[in-house]
Protein backbone atom coordinates (compact mmCIF):
# COMPACT_ATOMS: atom_id res chain seq x y z
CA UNK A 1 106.49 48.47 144.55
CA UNK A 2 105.82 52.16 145.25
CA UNK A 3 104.23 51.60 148.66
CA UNK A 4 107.69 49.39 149.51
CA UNK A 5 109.73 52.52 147.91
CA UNK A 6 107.70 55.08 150.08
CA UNK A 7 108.18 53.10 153.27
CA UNK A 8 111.87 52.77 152.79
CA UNK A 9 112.23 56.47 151.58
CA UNK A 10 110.31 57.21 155.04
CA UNK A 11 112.78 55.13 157.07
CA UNK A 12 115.70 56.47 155.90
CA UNK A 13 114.17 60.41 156.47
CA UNK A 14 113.20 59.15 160.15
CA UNK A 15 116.67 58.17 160.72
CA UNK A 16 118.19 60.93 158.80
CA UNK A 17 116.19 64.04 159.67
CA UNK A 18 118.98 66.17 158.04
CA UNK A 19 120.44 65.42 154.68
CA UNK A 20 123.13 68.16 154.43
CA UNK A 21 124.60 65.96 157.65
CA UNK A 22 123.47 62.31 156.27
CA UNK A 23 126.90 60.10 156.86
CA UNK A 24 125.94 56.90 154.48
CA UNK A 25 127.98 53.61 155.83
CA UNK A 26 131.09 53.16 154.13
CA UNK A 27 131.04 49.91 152.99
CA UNK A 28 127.31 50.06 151.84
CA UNK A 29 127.78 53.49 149.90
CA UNK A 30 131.11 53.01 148.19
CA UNK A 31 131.05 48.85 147.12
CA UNK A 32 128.26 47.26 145.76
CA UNK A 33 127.65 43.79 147.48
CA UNK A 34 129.32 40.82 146.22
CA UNK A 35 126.49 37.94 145.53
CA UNK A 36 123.74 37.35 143.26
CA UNK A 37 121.92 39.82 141.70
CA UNK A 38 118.57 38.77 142.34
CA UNK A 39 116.43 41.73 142.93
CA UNK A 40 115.30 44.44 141.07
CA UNK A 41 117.36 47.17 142.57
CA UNK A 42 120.25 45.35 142.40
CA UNK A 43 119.89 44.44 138.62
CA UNK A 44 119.36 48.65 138.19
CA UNK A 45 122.53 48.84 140.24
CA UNK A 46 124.54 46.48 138.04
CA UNK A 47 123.34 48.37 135.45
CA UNK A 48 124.54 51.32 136.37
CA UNK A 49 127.57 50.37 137.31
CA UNK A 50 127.71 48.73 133.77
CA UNK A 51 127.32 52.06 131.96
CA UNK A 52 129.64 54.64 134.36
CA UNK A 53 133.31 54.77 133.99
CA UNK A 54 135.59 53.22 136.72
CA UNK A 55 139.20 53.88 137.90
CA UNK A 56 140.32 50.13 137.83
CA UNK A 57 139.24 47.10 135.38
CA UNK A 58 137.11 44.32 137.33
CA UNK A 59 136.66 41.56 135.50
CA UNK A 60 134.58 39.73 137.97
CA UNK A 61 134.52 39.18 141.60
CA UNK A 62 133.94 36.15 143.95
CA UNK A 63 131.15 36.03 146.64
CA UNK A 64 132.63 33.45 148.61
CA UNK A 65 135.61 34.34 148.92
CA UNK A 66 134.91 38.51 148.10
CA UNK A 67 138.21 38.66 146.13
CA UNK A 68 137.99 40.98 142.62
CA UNK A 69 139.67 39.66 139.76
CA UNK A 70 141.02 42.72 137.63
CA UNK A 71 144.05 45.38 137.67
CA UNK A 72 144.01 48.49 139.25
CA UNK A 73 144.78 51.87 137.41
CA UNK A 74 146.69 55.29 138.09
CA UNK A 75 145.07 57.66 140.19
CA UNK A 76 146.18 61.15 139.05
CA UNK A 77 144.56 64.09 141.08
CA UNK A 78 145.37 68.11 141.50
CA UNK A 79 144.74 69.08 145.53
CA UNK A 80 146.96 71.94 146.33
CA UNK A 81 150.04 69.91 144.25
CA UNK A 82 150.03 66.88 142.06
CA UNK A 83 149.09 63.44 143.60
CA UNK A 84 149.42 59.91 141.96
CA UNK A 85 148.88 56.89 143.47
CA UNK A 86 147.06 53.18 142.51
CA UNK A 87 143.38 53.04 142.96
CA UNK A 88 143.84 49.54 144.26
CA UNK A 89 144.70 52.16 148.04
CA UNK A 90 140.42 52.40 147.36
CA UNK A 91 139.99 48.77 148.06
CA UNK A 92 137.03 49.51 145.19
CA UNK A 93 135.73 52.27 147.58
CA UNK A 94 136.00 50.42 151.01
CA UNK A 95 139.43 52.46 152.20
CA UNK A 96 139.99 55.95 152.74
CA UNK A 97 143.57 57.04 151.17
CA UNK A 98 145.57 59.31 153.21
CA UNK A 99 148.23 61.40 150.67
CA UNK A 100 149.88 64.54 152.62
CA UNK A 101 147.56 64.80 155.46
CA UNK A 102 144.24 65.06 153.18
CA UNK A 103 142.17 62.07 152.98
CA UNK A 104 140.13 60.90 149.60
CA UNK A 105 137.57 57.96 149.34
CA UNK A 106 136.11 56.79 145.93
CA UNK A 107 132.28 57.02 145.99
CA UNK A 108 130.51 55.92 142.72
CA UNK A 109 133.21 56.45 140.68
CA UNK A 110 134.15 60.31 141.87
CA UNK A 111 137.18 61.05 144.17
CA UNK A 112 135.79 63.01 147.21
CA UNK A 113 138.05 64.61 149.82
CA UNK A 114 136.86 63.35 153.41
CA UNK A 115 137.44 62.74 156.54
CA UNK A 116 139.95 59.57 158.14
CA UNK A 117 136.74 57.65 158.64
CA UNK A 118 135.31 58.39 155.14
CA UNK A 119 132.67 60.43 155.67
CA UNK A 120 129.69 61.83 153.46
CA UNK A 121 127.76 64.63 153.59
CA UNK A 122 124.64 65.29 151.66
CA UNK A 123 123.31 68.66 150.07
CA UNK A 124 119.48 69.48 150.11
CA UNK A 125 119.59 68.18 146.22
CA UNK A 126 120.42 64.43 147.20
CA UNK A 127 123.78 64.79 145.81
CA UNK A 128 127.47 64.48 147.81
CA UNK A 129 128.39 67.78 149.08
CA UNK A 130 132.08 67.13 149.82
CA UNK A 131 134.83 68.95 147.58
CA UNK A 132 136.03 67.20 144.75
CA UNK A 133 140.00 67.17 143.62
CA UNK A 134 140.71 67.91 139.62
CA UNK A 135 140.84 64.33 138.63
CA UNK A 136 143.04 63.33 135.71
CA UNK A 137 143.05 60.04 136.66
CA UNK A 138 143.70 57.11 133.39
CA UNK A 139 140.19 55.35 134.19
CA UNK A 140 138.55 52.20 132.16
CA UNK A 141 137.83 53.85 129.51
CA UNK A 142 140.68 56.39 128.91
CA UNK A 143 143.02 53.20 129.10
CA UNK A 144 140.42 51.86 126.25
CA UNK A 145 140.38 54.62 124.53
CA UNK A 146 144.99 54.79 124.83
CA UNK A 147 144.59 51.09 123.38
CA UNK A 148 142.70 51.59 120.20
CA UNK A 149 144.62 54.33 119.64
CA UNK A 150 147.47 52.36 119.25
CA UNK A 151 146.27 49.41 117.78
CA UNK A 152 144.61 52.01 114.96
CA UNK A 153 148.44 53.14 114.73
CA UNK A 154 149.90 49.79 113.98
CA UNK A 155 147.41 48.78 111.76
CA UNK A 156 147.36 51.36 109.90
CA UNK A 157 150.83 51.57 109.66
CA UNK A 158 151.54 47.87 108.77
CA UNK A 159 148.80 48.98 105.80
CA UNK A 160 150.52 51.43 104.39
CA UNK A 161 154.05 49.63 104.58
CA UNK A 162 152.60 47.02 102.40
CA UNK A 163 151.22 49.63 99.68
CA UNK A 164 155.16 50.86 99.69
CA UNK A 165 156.34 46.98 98.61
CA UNK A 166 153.25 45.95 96.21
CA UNK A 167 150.07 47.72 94.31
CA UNK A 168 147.93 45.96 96.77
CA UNK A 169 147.28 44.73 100.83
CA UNK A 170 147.65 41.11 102.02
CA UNK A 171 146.20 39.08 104.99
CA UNK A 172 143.86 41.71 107.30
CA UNK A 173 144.77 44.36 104.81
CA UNK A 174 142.22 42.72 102.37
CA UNK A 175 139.74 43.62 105.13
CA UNK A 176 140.50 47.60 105.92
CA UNK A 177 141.05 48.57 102.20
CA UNK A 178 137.08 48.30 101.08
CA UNK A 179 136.48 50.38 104.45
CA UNK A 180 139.38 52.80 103.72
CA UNK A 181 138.49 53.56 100.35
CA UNK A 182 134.48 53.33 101.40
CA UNK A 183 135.19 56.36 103.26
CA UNK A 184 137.29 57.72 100.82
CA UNK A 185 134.86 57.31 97.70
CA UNK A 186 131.31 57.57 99.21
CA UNK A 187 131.47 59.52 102.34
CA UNK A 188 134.30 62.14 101.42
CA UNK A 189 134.42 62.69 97.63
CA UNK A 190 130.36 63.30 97.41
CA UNK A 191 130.31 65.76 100.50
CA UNK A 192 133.70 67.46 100.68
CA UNK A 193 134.42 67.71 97.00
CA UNK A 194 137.80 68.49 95.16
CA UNK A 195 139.69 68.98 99.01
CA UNK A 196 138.35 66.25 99.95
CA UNK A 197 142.10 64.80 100.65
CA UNK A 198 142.90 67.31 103.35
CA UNK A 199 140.24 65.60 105.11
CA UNK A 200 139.91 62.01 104.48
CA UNK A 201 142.95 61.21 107.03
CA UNK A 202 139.82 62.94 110.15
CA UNK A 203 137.39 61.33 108.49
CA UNK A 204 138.94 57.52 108.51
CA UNK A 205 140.45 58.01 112.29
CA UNK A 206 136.92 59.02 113.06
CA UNK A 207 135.18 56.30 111.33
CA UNK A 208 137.21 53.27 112.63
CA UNK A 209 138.00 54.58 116.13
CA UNK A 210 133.89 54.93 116.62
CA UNK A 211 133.38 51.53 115.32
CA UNK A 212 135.84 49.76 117.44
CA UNK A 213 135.05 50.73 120.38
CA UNK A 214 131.34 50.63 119.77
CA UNK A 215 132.27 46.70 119.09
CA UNK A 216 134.31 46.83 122.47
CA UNK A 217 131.39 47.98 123.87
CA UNK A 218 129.49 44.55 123.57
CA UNK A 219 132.42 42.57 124.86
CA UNK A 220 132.69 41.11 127.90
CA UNK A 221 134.99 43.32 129.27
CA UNK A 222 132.30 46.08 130.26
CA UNK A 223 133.71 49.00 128.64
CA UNK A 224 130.99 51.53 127.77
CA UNK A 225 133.56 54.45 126.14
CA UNK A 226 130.88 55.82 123.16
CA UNK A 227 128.12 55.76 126.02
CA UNK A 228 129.98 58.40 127.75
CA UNK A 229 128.86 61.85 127.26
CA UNK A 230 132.14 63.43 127.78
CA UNK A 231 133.76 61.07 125.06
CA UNK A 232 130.99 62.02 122.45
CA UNK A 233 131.09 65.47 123.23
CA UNK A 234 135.65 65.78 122.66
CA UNK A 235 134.43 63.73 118.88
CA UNK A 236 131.57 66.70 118.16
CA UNK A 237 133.97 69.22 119.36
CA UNK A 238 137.06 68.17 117.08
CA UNK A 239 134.47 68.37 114.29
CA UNK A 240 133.45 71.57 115.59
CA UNK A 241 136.70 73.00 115.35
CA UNK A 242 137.50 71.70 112.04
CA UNK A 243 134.26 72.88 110.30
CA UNK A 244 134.70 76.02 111.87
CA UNK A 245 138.40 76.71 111.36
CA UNK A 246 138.02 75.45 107.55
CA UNK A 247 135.03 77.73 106.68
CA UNK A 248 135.62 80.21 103.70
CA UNK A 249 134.40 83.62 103.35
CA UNK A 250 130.84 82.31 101.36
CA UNK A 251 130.05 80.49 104.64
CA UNK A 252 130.62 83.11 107.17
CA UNK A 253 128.65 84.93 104.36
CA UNK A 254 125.94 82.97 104.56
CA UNK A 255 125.73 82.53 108.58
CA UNK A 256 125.50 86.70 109.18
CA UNK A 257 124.73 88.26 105.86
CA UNK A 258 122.69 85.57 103.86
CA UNK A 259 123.02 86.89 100.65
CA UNK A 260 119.83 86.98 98.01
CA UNK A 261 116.88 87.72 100.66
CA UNK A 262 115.70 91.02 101.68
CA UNK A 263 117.85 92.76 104.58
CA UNK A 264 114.83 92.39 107.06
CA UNK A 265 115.13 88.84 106.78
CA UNK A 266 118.93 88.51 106.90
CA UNK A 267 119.03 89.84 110.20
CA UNK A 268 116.47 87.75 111.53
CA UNK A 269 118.35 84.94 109.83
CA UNK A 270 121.53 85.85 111.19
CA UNK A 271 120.76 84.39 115.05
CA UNK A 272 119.23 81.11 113.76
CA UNK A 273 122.50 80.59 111.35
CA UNK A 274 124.55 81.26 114.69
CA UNK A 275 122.84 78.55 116.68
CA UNK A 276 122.67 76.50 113.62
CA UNK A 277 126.32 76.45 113.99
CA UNK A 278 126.31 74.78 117.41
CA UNK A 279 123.24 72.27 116.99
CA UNK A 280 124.74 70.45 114.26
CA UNK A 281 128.06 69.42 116.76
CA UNK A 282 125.42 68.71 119.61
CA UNK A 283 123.18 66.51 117.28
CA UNK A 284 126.28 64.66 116.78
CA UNK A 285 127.13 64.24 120.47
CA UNK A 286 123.65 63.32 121.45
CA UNK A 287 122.82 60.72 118.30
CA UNK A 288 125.85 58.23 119.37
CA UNK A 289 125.31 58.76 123.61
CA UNK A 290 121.49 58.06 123.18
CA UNK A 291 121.87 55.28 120.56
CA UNK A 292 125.39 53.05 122.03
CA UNK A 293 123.64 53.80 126.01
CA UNK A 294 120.19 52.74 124.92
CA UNK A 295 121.46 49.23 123.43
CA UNK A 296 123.61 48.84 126.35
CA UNK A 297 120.70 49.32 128.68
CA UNK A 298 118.14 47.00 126.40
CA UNK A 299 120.53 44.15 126.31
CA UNK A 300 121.10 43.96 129.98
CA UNK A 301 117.43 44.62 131.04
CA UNK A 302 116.35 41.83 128.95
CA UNK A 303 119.15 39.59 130.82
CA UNK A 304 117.83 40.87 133.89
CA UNK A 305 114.82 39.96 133.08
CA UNK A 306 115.49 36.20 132.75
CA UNK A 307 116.77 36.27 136.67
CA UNK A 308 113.57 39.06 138.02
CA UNK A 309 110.86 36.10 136.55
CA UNK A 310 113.01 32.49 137.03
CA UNK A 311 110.60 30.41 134.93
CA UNK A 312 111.77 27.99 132.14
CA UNK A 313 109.14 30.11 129.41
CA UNK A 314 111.06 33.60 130.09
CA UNK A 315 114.61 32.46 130.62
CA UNK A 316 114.19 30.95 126.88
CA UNK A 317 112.12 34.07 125.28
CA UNK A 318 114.38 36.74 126.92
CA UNK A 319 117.83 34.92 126.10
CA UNK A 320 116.26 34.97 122.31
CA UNK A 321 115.09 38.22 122.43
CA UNK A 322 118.68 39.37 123.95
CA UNK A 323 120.98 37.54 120.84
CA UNK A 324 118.36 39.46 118.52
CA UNK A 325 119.04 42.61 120.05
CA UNK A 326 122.53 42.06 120.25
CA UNK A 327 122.95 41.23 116.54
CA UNK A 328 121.24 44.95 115.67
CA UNK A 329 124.06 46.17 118.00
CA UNK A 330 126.66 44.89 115.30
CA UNK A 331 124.44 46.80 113.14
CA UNK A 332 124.31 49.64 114.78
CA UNK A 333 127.63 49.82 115.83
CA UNK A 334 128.88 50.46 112.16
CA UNK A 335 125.96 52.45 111.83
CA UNK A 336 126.71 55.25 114.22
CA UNK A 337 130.05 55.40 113.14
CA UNK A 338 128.81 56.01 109.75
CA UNK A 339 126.35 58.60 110.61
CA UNK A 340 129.29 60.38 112.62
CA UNK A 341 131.29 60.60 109.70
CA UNK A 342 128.77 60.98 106.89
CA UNK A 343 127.68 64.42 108.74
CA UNK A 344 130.71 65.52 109.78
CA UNK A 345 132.36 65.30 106.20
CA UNK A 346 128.63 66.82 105.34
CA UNK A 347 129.56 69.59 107.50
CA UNK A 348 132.45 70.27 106.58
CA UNK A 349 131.52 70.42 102.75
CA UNK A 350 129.12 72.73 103.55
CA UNK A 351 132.12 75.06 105.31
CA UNK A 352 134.03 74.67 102.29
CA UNK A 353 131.64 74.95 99.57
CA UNK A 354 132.03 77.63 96.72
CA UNK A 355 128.79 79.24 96.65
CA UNK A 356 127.52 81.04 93.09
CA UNK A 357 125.25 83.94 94.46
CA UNK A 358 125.32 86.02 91.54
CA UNK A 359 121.80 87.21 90.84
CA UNK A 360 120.79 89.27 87.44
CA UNK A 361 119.68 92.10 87.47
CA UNK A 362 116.22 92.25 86.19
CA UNK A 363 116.65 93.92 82.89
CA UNK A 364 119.56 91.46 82.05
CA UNK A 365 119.10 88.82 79.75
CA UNK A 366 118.82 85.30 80.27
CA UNK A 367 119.67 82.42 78.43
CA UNK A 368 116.99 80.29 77.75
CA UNK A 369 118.52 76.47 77.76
């Protein structure tokens, strides 16, 4: 496998002695063949294309006929003025789109301005060198992410109607209210203490939009919306914010001026407090990317797996081991959501914590209990 990987790696540099002016083929670079995926490039392509984002929703696609089943989603893009226009213009990367004499192609799921016959150019790093428009585009999984949203609203709403008319929930309400008051009585009451109120409302939003899309995540609708690092980054940051803006004067006491050690040691404290403050919201970001990606990329492997060997002894084993891993994934989708919210209301306790740092002074007296 490496000697086949060298030779074609030496092909491509014979016929492409200069990357910054490598022109890929349009068709090959933008669209992934329709067909089988037999080989095991093409299963780390699927893959891939699995886990990234994508401006239009492809259900499946047809090799014989090469016809994509799906809807296509706006394109919204800043180039010297606003631009919108339907990503079905990309043809899923096989067109160029002309808008006001500049031309854009899709390539791996970034908008690159080109040329009218698509063309592009490679830097010394491997990567596309062409300029890239601000994209505000609604993609997969900001259209995923619009749709829970709502469907949290109604829900929620329809739940709280029904506490309005009678002292307790009917049909699906029966379901949410252990969750709700789960949250409520075991994540913020123990961590947040006597405000925990002004936060519960963060907390539950957090808890249940994590969770359904982490269960979206395993449907057969390929959206992948918690194994995107710029989703998992906006949830750390909101806590962030909140721990940050929330903080009393004992924990901004305790970050720069740690009170009760000698003064040598507060200011070497002082720095690690600081970074302490932006670790915890990065732990948080990197716990749910790593663990959502990672079972996204084990359950597909082992499917790939079953097509890579073709024998009637590992279609069986890897199909088993692939429910099994997929039933942990219900597991730990409910898991990371819990995590997310256990430490953020932890974090947030800790901003808002009264702190007793009174210290007697050594010829005081002291109770003996």
């Amino acid at each position: 496998m490496v000697v086949f990987n060298l030779q074609a790696i030496s092909q491509d540099l014979g016929q492409h002695p200069e990357p910054e002016q490598h022109v890929e083929d349009q068709a090959t670079a933008a669209h992934e063949d329709l067909g089988a995926v037999n080989t095991e490039e093409e299963i780390g392509a699927y893959i891939d294309h699995h886990l990234q984002d994508s401006h239009d929703f492809n259900f499946f696609s047809d090799a014989e006929t090469g016809k994509h089943y799906g809807f296509p989603l706006p394109i919204i893009i800043w180039d010297e003025g606003l631009k919108v226009f339907s990503s079905a213009k990309f043809h899923h990367g096989e067109e160029v789109v002309e808008m006001d004499g500049q031309y854009y192609r899709l390539y791996h799921s970034k908008i690159y301005e080109t040329d009218a016959q698509g063309t592009i150019y490679y830097g010394e790093n491997g990567f596309p060198s062409n300029e890239k428009p601000w994209d505000f585009s609604i993609t997969k999984n900001v259209l995923t992410m619009m749709l829970v949203g709502i469907f949290m609203l109604i829900l929620f709403t329809s739940l709280a109607k029904t506490y309005k008319k009678r002292s307790f929930p009917r049909k699906f309400g029966r379901v949410l209210e252990p969750l709700v008051l789960y949250v409520r009585d075991e994540i913020a009451k123990p961590n947040i203490g006597e405000n925990y109120r002004k936060y519960t409302g963060f907390l539950l939003t957090v808890f249940f939009f994590i969770w359904i899309l982490n269960l979206m995540g395993m449907t057969p609708v390929g959206v992948n919306v918690t194994g995107n690092i710029a989703v998992t980054f906006a949830l750390a940051l909101v806590t962030f914010v909140i721990v940050q803006f929330s903080g009393n004067k004992d924990y901004w006491k305790h970050i720069f001026w740690m009170p009760g050690v000698p003064w040598p040691m507060k200011i070497i404290l002082a720095p690690i407090e600081v970074l302490g403050m932006f670790t915890k919201p990065f732990a948080l970001m990197i716990r749910l990317f790593a663990n959502m990606t990672a079972g996204h990329v084990i359950v597909m492997t082992l499917l790939g797996l079953i097509v890579v060997f073709q024998n009637w002894i590992a279609g069986p084993a890897f199909f088993g081991f692939t429910i099994f891993i997929s039933i942990i994934e219900l597991l730990v989708a409910f898991l990371q959501a819990y995590i997310f919210t256990l430490l953020s209301a932890l974090y947030i306790g800790m901003a808002v914590e009264e702190h007793d740092d009174h210290h007697p002074a050594d010829n005081e007296d002291i109770p003996v209990i």
